[in-house]
N, C-alpha and C. Protein backbone atom coordinates (compact mmCIF):
# COMPACT_ATOMS: atom_id res chain seq x y z
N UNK A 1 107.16 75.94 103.61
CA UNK A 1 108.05 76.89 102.98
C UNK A 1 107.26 78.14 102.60
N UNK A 2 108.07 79.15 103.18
CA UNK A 2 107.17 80.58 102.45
C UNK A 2 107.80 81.06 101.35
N UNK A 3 106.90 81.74 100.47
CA UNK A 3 107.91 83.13 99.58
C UNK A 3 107.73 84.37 100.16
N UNK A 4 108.58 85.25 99.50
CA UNK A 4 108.36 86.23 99.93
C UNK A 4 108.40 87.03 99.21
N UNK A 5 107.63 88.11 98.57
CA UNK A 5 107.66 89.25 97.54
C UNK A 5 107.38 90.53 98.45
N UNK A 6 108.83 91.48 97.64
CA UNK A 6 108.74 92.70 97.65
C UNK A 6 108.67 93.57 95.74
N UNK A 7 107.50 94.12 95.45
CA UNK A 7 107.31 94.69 94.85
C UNK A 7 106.85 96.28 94.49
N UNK A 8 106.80 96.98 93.64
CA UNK A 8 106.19 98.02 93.45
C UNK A 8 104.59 98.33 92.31
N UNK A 9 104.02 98.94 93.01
CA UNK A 9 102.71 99.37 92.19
C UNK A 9 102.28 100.74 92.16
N UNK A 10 101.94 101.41 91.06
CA UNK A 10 101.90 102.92 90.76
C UNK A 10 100.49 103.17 91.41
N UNK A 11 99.98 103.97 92.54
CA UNK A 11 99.20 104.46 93.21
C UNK A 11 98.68 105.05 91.97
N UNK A 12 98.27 106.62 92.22
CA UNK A 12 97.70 107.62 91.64
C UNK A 12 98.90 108.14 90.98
N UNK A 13 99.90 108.35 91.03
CA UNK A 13 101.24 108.87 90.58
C UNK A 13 102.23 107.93 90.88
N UNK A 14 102.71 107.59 92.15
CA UNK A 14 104.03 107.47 92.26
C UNK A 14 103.88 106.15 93.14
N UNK A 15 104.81 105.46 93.21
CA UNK A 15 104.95 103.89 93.65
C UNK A 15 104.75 103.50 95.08
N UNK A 16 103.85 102.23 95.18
CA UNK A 16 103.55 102.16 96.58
C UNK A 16 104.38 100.90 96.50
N UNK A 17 105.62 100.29 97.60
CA UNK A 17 106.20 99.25 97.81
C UNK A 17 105.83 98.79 98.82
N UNK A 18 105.50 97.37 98.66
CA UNK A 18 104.59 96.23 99.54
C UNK A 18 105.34 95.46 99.52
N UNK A 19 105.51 94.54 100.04
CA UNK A 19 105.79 93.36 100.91
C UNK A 19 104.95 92.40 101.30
N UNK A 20 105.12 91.04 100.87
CA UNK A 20 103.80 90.04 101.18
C UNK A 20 104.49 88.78 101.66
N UNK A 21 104.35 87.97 102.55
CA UNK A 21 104.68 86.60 102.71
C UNK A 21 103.54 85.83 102.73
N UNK A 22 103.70 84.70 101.69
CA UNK A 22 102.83 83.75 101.12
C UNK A 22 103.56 82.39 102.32
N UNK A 23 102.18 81.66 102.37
CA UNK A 23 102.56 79.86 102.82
C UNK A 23 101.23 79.72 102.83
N UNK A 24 102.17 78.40 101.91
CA UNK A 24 100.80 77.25 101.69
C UNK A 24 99.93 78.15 101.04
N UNK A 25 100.23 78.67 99.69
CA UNK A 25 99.22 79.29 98.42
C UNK A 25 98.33 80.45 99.64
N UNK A 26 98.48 81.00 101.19
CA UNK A 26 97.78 82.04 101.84
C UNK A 26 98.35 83.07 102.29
N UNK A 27 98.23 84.50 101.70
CA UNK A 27 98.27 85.64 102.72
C UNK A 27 98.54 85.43 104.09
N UNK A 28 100.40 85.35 104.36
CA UNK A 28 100.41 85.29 106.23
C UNK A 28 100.55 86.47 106.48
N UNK A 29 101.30 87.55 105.85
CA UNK A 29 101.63 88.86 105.84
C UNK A 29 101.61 89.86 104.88
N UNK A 30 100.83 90.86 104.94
CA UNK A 30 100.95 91.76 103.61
C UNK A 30 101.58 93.26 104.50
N UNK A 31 101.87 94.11 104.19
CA UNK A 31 102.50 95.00 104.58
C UNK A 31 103.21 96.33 103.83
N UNK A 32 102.34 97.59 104.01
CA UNK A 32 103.16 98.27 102.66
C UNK A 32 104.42 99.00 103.68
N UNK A 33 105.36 98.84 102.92
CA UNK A 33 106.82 99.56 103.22
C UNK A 33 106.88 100.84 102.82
N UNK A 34 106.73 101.40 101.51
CA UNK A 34 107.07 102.75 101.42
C UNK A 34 105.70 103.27 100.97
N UNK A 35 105.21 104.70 101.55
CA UNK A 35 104.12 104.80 100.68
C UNK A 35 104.16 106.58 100.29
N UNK A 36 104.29 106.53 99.17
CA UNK A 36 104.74 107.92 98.54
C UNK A 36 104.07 108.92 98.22
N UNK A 37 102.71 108.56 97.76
CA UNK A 37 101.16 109.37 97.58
C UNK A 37 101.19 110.35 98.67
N UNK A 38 100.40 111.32 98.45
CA UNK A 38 99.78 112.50 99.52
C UNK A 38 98.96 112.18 99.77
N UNK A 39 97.94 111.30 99.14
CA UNK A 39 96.45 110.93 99.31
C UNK A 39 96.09 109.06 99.57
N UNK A 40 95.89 108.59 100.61
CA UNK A 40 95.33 107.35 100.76
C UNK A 40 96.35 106.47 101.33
N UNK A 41 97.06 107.24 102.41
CA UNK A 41 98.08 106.71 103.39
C UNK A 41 97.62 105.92 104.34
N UNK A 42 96.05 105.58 104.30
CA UNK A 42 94.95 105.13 105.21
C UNK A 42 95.43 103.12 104.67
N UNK A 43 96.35 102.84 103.35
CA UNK A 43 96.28 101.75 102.97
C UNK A 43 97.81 101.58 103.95
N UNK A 44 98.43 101.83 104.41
CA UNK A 44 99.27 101.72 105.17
C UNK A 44 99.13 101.12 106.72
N UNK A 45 97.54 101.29 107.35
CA UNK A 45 97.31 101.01 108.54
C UNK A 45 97.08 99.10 108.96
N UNK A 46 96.87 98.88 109.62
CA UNK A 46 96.61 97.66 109.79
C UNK A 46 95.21 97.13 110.05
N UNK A 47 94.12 98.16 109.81
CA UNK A 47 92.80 98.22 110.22
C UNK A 47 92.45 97.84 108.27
N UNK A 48 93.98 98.03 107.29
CA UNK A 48 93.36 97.47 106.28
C UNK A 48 94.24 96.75 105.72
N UNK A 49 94.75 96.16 105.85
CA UNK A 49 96.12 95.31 105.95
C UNK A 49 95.74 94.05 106.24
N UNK A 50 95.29 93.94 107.30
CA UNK A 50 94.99 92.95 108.10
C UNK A 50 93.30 92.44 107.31
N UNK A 51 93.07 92.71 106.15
CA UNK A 51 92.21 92.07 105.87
C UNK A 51 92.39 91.09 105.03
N UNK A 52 93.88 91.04 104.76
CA UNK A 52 93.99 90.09 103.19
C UNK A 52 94.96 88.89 104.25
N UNK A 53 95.21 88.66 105.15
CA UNK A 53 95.55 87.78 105.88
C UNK A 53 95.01 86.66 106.17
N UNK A 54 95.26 85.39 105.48
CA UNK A 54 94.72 84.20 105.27
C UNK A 54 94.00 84.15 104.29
N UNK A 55 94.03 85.00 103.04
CA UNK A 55 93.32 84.47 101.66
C UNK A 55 94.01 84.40 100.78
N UNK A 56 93.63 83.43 100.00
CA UNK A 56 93.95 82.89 99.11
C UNK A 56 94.30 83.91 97.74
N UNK A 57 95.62 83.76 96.82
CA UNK A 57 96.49 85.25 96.23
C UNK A 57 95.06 85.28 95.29
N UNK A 58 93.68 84.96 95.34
CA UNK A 58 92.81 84.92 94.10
C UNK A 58 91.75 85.41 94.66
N UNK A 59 91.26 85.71 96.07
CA UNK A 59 90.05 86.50 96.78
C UNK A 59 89.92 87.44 97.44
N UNK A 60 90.00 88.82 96.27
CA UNK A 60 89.79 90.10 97.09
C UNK A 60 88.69 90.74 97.19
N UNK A 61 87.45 89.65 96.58
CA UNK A 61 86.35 90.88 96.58
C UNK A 61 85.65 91.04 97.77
N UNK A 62 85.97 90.88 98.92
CA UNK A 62 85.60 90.99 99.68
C UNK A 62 86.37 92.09 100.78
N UNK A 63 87.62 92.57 100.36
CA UNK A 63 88.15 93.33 100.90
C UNK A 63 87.53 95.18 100.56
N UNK A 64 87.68 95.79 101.84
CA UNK A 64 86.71 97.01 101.99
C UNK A 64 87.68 98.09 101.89
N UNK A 65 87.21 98.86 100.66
CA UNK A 65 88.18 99.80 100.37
C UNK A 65 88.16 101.43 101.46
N UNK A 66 88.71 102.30 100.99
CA UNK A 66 88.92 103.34 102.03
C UNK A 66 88.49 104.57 101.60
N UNK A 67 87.48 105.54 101.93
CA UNK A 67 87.25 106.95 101.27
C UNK A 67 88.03 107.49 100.84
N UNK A 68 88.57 108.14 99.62
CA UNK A 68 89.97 109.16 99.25
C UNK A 68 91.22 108.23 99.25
N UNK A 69 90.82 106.92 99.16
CA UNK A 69 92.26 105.96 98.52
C UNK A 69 91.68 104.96 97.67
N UNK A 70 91.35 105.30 96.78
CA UNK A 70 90.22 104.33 95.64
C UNK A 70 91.44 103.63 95.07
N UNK A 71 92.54 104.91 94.82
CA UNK A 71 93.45 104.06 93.36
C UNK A 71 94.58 103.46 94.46
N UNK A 72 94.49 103.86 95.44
CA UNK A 72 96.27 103.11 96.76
C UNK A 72 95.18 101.68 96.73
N UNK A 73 94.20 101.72 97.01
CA UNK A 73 93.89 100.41 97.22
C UNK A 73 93.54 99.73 95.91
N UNK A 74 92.67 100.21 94.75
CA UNK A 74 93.30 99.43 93.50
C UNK A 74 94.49 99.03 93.33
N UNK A 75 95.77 99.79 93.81
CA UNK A 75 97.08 99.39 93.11
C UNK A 75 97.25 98.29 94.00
N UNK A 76 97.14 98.31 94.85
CA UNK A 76 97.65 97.42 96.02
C UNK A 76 96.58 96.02 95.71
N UNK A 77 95.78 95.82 95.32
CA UNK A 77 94.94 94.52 94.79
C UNK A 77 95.30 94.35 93.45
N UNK A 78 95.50 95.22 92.75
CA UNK A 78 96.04 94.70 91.61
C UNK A 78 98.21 94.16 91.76
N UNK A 79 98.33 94.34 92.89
CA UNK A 79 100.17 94.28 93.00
C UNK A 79 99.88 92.60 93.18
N UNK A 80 98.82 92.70 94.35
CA UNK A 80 98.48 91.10 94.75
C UNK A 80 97.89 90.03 93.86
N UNK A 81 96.76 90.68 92.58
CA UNK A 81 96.94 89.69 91.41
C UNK A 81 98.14 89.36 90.48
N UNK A 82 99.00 90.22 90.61
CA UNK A 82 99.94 89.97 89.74
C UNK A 82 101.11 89.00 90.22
N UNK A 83 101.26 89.15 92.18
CA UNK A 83 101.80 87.41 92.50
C UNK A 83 101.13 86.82 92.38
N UNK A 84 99.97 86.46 92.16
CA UNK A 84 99.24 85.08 91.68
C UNK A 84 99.50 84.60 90.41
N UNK A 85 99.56 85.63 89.18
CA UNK A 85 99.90 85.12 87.96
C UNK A 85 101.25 84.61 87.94
């Protein structure tokens, strides 16, 4: 059985909406849907997307952030601790 969360998280200003499908407690799909920022649209690609695929909603330190999207990719790891809680 999967879940599936669609949520929102405040970038630098304004809301980035993601999309995640969980099975079996792992990252099968993460995916941002809307992304509203001017700056760090680079978290939208799949070259960083595709890194949280198959981990567990509790291991991001290993994920590699992006020059000039410090806070799209904070928000977006912090959207993903908050389905874990």
């Amino acid at each position: 059985m999967c879940d599936v969360w669609i949520l929102e998280e405040i970038g630098k200003k304004k809301p980035i909406t993601t999309g995640i499908v969980i099975n079996k407690g792992r990252i099968e799909r993460f995916k941002v849907l809307i992304f509203r920022e001017t700056r760090g649209w680079e978290v939208c690609y799949p070259f960083f997307t595709n890194q949280f695929k198959g981990n567990s909603l509790n291991n991001f330190s290993h994920i590699d952030g992006i020059s000039g999207a410090t806070l799209s990719v904070r928000a977006l790891k912090n959207w993903l601790n908050s389905v874990y809680i």
